[in-house]
PDB file of N, CA and C in Angstrom:
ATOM      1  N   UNK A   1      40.819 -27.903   7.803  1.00  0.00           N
ATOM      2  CA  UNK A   1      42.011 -28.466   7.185  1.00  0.00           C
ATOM      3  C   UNK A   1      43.117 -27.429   7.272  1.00  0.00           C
ATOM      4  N   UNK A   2      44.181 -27.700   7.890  1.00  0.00           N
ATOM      5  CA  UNK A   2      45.656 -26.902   7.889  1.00  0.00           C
ATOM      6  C   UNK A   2      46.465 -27.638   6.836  1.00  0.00           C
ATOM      7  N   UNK A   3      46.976 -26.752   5.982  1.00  0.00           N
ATOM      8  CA  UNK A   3      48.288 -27.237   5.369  1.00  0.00           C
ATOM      9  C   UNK A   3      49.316 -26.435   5.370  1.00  0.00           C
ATOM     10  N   UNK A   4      50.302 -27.003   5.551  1.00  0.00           N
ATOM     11  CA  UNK A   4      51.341 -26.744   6.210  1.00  0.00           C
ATOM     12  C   UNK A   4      52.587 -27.096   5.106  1.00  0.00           C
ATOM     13  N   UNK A   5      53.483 -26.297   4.342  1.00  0.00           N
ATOM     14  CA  UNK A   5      54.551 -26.459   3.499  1.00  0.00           C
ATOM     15  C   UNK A   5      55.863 -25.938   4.153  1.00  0.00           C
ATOM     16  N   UNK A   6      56.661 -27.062   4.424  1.00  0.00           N
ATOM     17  CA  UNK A   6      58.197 -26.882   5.268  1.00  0.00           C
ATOM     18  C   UNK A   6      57.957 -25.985   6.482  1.00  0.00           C
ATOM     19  N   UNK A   7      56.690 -26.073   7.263  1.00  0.00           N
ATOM     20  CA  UNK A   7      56.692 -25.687   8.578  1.00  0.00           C
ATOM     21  C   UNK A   7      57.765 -25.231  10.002  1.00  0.00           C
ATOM     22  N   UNK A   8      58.795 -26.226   9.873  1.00  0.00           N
ATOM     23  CA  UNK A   8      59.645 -26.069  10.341  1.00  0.00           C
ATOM     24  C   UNK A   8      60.953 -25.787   9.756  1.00  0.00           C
ATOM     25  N   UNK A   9      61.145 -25.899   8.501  1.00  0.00           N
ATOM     26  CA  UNK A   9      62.871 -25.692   7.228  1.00  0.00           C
ATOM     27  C   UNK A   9      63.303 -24.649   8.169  1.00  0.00           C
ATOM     28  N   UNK A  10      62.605 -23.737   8.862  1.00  0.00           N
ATOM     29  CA  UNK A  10      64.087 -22.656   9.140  1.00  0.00           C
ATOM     30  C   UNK A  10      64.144 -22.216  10.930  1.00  0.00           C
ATOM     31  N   UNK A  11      63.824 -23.845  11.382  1.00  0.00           N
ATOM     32  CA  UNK A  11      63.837 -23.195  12.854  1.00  0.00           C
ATOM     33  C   UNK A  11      64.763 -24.365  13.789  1.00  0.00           C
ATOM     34  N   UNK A  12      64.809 -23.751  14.330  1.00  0.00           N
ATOM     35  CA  UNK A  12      65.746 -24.695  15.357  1.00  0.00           C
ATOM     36  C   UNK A  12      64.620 -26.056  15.935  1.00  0.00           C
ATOM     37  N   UNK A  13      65.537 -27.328  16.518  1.00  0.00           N
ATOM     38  CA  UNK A  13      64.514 -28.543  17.116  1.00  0.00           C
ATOM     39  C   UNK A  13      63.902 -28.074  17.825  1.00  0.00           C
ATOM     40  N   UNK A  14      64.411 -27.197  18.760  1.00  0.00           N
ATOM     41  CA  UNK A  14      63.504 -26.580  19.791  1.00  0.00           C
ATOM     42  C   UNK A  14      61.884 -26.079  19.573  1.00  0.00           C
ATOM     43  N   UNK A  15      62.228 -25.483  18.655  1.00  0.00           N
ATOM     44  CA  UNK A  15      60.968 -24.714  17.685  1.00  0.00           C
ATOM     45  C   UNK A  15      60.183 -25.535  16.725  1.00  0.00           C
ATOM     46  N   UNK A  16      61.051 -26.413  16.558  1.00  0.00           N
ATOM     47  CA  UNK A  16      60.412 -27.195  15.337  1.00  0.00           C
ATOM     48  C   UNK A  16      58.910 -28.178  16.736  1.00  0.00           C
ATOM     49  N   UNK A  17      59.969 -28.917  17.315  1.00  0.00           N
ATOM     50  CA  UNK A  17      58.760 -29.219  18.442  1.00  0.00           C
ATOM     51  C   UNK A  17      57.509 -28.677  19.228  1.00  0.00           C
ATOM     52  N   UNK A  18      57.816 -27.577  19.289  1.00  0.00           N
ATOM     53  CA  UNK A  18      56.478 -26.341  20.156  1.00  0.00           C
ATOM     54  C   UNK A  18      55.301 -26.544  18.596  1.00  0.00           C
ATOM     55  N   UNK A  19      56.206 -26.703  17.093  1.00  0.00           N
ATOM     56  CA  UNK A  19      55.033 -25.900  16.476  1.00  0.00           C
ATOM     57  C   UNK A  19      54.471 -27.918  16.045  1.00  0.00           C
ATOM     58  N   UNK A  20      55.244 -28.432  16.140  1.00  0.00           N
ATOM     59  CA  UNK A  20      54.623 -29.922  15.968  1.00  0.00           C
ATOM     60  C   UNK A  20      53.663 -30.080  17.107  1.00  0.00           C
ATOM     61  N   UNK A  21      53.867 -29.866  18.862  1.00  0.00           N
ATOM     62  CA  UNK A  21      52.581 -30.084  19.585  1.00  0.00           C
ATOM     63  C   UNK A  21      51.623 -29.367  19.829  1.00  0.00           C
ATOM     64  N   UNK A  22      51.796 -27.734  18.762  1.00  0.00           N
ATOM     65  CA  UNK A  22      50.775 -27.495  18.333  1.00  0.00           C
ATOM     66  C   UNK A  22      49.623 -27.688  16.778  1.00  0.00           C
ATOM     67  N   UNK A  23      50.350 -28.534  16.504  1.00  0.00           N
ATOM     68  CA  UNK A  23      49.758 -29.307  15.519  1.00  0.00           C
ATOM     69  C   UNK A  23      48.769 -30.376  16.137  1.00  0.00           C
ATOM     70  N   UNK A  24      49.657 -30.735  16.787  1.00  0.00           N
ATOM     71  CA  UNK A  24      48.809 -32.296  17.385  1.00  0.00           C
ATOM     72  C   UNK A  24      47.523 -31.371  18.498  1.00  0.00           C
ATOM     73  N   UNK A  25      47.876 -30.259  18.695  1.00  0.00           N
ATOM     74  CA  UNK A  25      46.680 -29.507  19.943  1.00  0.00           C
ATOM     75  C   UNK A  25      45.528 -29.433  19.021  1.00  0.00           C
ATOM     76  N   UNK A  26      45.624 -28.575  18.036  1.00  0.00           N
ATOM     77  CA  UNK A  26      44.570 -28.334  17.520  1.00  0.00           C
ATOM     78  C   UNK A  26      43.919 -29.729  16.844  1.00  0.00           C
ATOM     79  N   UNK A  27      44.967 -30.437  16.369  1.00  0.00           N
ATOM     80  CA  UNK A  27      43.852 -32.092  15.917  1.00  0.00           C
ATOM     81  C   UNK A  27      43.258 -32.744  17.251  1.00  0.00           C
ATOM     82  N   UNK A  28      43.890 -32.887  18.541  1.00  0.00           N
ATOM     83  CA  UNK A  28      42.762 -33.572  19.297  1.00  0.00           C
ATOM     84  C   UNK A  28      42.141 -33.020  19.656  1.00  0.00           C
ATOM     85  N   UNK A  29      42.248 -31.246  19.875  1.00  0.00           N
ATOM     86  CA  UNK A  29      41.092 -30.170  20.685  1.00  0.00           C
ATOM     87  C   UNK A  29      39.948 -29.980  19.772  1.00  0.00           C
ATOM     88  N   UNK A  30      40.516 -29.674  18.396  1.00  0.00           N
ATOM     89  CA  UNK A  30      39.591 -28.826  17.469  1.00  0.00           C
ATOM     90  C   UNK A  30      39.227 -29.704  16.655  1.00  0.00           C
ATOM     91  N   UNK A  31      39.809 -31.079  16.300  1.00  0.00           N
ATOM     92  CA  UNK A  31      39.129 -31.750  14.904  1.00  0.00           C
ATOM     93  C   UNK A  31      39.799 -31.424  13.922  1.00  0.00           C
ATOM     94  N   UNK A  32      40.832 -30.534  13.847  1.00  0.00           N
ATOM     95  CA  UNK A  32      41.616 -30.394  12.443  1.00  0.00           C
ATOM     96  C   UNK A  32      42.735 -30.905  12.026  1.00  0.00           C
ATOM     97  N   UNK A  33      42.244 -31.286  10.777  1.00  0.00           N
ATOM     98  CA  UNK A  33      42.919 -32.441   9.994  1.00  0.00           C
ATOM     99  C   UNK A  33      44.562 -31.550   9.504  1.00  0.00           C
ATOM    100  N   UNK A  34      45.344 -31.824   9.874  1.00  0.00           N
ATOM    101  CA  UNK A  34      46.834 -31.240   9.221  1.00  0.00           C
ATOM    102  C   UNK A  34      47.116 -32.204   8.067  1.00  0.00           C
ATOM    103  N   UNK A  35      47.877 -31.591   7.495  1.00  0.00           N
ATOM    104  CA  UNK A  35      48.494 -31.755   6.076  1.00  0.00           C
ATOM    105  C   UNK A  35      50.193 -30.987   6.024  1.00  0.00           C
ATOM    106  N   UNK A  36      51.088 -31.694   6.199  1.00  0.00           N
ATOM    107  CA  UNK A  36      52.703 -31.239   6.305  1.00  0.00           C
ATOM    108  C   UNK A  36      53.443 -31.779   5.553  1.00  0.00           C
ATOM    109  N   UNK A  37      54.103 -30.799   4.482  1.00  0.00           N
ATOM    110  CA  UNK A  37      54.510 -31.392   3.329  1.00  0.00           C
ATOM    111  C   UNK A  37      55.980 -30.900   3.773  1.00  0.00           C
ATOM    112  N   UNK A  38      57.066 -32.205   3.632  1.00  0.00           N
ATOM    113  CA  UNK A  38      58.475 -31.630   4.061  1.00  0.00           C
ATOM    114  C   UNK A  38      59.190 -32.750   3.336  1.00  0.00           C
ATOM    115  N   UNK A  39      60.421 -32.291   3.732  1.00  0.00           N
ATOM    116  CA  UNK A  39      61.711 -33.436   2.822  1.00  0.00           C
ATOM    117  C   UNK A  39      62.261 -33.744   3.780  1.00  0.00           C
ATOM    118  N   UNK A  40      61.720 -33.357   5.154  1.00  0.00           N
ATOM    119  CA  UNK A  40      62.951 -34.371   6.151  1.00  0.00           C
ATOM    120  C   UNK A  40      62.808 -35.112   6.722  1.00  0.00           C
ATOM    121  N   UNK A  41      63.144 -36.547   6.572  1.00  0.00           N
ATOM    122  CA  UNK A  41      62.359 -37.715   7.125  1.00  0.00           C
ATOM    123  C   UNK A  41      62.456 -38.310   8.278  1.00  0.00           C
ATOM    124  N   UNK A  42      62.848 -36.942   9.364  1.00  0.00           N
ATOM    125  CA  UNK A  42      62.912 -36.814  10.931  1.00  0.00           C
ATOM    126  C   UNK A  42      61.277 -36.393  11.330  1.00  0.00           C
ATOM    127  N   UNK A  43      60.535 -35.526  10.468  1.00  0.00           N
ATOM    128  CA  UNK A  43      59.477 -35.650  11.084  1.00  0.00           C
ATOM    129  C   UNK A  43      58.393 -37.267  11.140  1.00  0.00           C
ATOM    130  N   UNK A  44      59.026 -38.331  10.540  1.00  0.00           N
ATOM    131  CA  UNK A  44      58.278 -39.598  10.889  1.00  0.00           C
ATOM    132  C   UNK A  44      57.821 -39.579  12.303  1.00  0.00           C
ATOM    133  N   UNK A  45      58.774 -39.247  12.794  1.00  0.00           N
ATOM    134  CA  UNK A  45      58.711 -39.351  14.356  1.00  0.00           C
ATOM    135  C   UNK A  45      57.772 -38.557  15.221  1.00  0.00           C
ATOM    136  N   UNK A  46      57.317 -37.200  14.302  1.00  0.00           N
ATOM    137  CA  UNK A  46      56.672 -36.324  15.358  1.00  0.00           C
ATOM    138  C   UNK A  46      54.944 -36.755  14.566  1.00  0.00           C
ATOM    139  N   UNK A  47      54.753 -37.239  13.532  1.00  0.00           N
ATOM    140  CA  UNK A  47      53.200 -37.636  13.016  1.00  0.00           C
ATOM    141  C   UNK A  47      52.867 -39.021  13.127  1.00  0.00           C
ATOM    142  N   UNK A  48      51.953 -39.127  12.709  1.00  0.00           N
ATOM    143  CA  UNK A  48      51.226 -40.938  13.316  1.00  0.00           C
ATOM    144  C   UNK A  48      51.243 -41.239  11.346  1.00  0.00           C
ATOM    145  N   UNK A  49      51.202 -40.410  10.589  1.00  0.00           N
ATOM    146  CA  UNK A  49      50.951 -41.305   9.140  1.00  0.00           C
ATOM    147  C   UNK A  49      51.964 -40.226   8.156  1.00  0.00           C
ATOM    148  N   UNK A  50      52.477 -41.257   7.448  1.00  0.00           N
ATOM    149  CA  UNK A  50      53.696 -40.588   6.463  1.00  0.00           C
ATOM    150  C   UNK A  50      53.165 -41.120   4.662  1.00  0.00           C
ATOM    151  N   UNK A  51      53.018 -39.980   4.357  1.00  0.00           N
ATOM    152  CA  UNK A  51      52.874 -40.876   2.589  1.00  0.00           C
ATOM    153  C   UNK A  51      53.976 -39.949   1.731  1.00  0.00           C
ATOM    154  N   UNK A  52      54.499 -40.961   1.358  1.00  0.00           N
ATOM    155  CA  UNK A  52      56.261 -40.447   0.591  1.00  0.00           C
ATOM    156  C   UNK A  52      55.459 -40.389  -0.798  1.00  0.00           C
ATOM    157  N   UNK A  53      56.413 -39.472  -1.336  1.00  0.00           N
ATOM    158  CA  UNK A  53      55.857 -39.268  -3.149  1.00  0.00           C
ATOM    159  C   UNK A  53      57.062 -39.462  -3.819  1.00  0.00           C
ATOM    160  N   UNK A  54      57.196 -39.962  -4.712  1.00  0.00           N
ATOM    161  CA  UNK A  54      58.642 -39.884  -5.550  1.00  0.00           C
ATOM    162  C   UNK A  54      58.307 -39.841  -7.200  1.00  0.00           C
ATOM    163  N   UNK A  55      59.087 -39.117  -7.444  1.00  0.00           N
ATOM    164  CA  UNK A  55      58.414 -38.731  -8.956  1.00  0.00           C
ATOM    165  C   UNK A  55      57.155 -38.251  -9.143  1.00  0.00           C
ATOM    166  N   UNK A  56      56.129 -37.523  -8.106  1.00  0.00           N
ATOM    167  CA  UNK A  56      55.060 -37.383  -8.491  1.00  0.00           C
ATOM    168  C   UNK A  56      54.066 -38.353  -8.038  1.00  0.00           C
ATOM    169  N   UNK A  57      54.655 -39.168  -7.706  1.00  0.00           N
ATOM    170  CA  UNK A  57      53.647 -40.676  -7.333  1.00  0.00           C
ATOM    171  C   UNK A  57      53.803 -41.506  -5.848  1.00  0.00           C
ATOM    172  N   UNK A  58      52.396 -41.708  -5.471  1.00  0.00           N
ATOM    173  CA  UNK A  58      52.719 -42.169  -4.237  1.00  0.00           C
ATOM    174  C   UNK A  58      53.725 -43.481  -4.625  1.00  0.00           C
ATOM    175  N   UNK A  59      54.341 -43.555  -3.179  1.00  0.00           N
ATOM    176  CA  UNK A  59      55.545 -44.684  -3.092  1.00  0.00           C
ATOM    177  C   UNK A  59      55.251 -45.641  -1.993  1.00  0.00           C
ATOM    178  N   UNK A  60      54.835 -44.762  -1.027  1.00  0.00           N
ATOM    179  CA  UNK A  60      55.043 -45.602   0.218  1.00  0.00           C
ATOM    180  C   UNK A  60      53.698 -44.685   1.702  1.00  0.00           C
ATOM    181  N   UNK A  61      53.624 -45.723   2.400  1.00  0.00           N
ATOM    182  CA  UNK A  61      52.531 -45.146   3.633  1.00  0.00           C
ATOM    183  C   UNK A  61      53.087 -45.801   4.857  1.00  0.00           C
ATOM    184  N   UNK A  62      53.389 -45.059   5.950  1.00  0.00           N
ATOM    185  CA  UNK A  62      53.606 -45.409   7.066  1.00  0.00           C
ATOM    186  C   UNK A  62      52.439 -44.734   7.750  1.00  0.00           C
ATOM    187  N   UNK A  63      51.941 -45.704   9.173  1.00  0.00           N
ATOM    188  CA  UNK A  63      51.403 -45.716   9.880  1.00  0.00           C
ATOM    189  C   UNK A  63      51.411 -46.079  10.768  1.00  0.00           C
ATOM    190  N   UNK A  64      51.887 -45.083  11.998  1.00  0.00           N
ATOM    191  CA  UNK A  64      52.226 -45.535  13.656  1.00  0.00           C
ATOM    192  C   UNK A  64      51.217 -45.670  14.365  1.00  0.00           C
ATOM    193  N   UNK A  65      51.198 -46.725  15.309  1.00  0.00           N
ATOM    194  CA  UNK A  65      50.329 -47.216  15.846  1.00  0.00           C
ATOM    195  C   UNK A  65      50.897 -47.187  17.503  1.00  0.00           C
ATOM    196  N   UNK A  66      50.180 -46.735  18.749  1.00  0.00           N
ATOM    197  CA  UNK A  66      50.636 -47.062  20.073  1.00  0.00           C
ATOM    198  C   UNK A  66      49.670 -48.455  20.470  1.00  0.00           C
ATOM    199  N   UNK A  67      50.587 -49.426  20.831  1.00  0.00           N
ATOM    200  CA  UNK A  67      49.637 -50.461  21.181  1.00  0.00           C
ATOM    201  C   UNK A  67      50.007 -51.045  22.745  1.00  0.00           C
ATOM    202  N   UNK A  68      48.658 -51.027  23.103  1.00  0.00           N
ATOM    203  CA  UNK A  68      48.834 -51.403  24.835  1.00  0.00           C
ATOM    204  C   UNK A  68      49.305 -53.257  25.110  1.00  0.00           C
ATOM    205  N   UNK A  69      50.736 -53.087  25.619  1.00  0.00           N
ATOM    206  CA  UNK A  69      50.792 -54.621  25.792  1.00  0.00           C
ATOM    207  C   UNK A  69      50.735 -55.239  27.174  1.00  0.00           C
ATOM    208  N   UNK A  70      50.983 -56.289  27.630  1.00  0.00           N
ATOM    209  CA  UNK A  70      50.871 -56.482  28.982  1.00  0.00           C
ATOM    210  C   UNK A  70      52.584 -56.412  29.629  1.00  0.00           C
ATOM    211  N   UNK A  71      52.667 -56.316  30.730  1.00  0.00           N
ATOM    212  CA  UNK A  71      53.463 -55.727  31.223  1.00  0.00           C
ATOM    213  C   UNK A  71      54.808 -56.984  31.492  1.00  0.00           C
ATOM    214  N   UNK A  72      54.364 -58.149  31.388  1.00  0.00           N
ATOM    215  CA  UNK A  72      54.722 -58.944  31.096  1.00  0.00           C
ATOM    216  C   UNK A  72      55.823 -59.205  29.750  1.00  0.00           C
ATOM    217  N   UNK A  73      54.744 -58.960  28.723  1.00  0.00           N
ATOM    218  CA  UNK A  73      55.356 -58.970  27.360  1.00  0.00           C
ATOM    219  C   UNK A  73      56.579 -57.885  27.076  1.00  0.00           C
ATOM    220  N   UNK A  74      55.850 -56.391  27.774  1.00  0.00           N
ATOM    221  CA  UNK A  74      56.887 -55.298  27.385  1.00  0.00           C
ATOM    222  C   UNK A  74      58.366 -56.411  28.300  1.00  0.00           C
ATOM    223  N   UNK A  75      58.418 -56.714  29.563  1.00  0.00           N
ATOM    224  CA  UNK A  75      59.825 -56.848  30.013  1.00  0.00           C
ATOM    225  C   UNK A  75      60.471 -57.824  29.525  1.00  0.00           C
ATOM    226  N   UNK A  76      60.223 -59.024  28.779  1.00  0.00           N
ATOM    227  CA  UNK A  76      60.299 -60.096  27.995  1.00  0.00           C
ATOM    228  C   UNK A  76      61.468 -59.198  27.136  1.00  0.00           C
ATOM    229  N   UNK A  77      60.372 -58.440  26.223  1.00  0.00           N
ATOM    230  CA  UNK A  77      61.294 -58.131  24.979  1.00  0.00           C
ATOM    231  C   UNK A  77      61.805 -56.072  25.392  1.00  0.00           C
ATOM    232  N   UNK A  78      62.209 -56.128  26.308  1.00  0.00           N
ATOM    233  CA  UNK A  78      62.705 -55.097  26.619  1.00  0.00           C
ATOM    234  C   UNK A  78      62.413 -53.901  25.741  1.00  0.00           C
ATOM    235  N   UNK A  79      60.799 -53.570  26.199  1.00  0.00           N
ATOM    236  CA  UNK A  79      59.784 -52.222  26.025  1.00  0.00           C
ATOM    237  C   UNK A  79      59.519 -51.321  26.791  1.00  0.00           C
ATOM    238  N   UNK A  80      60.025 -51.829  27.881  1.00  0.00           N
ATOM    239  CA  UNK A  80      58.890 -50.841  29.229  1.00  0.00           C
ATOM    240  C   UNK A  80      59.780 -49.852  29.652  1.00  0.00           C
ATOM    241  N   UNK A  81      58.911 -48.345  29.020  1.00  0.00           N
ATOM    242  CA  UNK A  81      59.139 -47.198  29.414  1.00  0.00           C
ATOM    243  C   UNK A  81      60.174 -46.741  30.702  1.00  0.00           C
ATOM    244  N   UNK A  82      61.008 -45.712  30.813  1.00  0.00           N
ATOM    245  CA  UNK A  82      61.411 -45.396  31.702  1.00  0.00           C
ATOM    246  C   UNK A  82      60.617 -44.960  32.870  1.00  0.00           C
ATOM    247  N   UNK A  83      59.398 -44.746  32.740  1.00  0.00           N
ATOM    248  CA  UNK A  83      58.640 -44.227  33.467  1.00  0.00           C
ATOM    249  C   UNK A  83      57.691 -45.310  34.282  1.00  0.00           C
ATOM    250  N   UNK A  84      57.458 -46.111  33.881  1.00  0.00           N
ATOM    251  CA  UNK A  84      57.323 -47.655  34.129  1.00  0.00           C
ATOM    252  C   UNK A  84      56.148 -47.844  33.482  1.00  0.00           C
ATOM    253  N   UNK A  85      55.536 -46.792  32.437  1.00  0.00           N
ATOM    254  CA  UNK A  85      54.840 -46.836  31.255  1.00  0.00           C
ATOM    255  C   UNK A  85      54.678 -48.318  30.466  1.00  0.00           C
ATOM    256  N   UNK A  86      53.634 -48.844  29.975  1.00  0.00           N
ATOM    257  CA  UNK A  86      53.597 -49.974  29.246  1.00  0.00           C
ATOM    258  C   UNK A  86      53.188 -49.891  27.681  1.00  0.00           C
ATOM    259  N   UNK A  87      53.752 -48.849  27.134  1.00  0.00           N
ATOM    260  CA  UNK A  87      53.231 -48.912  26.209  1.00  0.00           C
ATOM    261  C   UNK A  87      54.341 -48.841  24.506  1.00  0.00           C
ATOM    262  N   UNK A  88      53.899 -49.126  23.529  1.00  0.00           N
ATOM    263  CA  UNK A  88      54.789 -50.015  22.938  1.00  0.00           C
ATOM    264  C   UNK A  88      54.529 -49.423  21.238  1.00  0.00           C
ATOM    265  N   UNK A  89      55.451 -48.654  20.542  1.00  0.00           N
ATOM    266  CA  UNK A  89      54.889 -48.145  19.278  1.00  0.00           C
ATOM    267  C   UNK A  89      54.887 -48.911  18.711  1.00  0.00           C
ATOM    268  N   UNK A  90      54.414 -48.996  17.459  1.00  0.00           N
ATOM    269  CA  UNK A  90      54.512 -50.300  16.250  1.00  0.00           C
ATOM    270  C   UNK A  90      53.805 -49.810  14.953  1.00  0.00           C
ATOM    271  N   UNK A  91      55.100 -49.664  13.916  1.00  0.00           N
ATOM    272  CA  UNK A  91      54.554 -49.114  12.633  1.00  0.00           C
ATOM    273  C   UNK A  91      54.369 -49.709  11.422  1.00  0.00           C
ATOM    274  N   UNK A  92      53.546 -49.636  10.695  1.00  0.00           N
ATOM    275  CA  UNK A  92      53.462 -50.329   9.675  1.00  0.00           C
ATOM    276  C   UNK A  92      53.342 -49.377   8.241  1.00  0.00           C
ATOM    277  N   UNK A  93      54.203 -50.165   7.689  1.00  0.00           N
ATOM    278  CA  UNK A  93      55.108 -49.702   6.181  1.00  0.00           C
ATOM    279  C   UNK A  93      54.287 -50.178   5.312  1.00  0.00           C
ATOM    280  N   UNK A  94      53.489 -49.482   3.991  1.00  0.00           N
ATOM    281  CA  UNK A  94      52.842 -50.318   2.977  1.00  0.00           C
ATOM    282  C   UNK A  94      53.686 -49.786   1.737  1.00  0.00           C
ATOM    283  N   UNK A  95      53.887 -50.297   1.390  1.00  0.00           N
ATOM    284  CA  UNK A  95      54.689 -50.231  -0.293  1.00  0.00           C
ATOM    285  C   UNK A  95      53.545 -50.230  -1.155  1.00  0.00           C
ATOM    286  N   UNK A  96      54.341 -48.965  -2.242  1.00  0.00           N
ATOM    287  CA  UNK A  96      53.028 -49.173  -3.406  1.00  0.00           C
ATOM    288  C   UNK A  96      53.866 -49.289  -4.319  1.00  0.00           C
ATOM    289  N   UNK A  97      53.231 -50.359  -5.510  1.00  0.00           N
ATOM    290  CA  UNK A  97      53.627 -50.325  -6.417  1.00  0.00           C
ATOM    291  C   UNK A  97      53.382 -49.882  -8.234  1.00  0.00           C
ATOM    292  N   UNK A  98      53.896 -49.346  -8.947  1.00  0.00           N
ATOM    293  CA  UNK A  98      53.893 -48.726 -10.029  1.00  0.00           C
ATOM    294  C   UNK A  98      53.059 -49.493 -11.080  1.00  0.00           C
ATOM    295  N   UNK A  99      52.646 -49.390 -12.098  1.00  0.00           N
ATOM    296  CA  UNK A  99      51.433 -49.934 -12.512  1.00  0.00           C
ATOM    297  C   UNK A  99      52.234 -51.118 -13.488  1.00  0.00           C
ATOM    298  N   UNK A 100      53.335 -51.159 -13.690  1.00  0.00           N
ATOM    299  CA  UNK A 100      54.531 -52.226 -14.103  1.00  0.00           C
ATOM    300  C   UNK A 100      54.202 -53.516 -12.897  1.00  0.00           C
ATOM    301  N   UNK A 101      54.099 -52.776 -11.683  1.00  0.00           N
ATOM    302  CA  UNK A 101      54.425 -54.249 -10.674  1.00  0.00           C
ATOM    303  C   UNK A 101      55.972 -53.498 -10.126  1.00  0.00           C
ATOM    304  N   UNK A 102      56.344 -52.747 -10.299  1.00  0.00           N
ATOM    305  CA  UNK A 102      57.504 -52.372  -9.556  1.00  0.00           C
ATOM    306  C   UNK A 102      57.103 -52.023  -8.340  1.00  0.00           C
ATOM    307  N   UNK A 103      58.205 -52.109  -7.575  1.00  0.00           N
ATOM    308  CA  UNK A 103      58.852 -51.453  -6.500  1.00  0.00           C
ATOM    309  C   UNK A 103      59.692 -50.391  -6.285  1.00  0.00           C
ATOM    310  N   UNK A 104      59.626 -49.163  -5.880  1.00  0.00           N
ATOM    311  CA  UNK A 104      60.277 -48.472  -5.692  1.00  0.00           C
ATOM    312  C   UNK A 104      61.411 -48.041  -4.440  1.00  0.00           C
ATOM    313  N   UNK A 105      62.491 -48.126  -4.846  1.00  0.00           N
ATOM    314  CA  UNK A 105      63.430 -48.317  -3.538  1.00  0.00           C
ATOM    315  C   UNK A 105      64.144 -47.146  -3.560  1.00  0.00           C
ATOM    316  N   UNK A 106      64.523 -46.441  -2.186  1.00  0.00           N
ATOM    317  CA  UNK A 106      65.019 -44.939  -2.580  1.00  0.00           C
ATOM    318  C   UNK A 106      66.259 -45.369  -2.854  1.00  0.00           C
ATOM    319  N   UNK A 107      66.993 -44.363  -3.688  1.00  0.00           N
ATOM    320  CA  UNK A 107      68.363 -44.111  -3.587  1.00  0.00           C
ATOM    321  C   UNK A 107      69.352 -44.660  -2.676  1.00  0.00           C
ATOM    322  N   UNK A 108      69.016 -43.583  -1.668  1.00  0.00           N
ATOM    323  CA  UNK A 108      69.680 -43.736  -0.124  1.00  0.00           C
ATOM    324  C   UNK A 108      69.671 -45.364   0.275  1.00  0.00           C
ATOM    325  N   UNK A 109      68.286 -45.837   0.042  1.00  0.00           N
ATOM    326  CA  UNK A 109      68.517 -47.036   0.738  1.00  0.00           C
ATOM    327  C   UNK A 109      69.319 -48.519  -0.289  1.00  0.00           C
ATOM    328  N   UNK A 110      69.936 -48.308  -0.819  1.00  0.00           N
ATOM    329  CA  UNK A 110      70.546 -48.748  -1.859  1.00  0.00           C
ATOM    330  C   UNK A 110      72.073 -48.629  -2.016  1.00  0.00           C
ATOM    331  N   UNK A 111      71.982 -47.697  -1.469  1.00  0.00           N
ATOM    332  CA  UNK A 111      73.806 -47.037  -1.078  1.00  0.00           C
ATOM    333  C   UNK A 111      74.103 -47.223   0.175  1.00  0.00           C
ATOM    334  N   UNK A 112      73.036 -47.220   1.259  1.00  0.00           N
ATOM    335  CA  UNK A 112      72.981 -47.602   2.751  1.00  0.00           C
ATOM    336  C   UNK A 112      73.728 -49.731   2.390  1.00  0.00           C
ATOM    337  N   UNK A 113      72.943 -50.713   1.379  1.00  0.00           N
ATOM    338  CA  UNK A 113      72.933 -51.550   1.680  1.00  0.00           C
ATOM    339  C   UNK A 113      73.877 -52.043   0.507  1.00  0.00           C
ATOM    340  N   UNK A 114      74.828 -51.513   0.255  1.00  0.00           N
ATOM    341  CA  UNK A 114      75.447 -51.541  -0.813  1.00  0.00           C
ATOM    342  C   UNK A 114      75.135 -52.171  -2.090  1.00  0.00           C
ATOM    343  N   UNK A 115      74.017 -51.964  -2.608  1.00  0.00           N
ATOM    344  CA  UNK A 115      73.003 -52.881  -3.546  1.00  0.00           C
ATOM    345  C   UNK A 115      73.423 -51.845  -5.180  1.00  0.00           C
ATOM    346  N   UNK A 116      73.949 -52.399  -5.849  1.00  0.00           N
ATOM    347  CA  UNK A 116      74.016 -51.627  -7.301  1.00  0.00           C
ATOM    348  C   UNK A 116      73.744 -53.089  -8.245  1.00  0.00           C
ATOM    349  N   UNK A 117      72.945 -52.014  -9.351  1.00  0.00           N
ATOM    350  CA  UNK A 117      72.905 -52.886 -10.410  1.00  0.00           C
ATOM    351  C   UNK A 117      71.783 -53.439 -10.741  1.00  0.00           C
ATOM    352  N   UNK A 118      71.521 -54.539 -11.137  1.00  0.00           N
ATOM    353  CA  UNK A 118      70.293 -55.069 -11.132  1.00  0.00           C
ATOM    354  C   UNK A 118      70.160 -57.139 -10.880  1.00  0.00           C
ATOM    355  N   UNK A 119      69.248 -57.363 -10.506  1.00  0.00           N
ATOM    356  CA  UNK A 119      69.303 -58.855  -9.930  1.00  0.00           C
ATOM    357  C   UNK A 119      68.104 -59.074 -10.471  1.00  0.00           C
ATOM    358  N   UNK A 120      68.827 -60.422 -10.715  1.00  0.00           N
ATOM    359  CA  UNK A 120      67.769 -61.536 -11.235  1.00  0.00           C
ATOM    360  C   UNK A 120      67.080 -62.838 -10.297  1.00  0.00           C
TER     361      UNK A 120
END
């Protein structure tokens, strides 16, 4: 088990990437499980599973998935790799909710959708 706290906070993208595909080296070479605890929600992109905490409490789980489609389907809905690659990410978002039955919605995304207040 590696854990890893703000791994990258003080390095350039450049750097931040070398030490992310050596993250991913040692999980498919060696079997080790990483653990990367950060606040910037640019690394979604470089891990396959995200679990957000807010207040102390889980909130939310993402989980990226690469799924093989037919080559067909990718040009349909305009997927297919520059490389002439067929392959197609697809993530799935689980919401958790608070022992009320709430939902938790960030901040940000609330001010993104101009949503104030409360609805009935």
């Amino acid at each position: 088990l590696l854990l890893a706290d703000e791994p990258t906070g003080e390095v350039d993208t450049a750097t931040a990437g070398l030490i992310y595909d050596t993250f991913r080296t040692l999980t498919s070479e060696m079997g080790i499980t990483t653990i990367i605890v950060s606040h910037d929600p640019g690394i979604a992109r470089q891990v396959d599973r995200v679990v957000a905490i807010r207040d102390g409490m889980l909130a939310s789980e993402t989980v990226r998935q690469t799924v093989l489609r037919t080559p067909e389907w990718l040009a349909e809905n305009g997927h297919v790799d520059g490389d002439g690659s067929h392959h197609h990410e697809t993530f799935e978002e689980l919401v958790v909710l608070d022992k009320a039955g709430r939902v938790h919605i960030p901040p940000e995304f609330l001010e993104q959708m101009q949503i104030q207040g409360r609805a009935r």
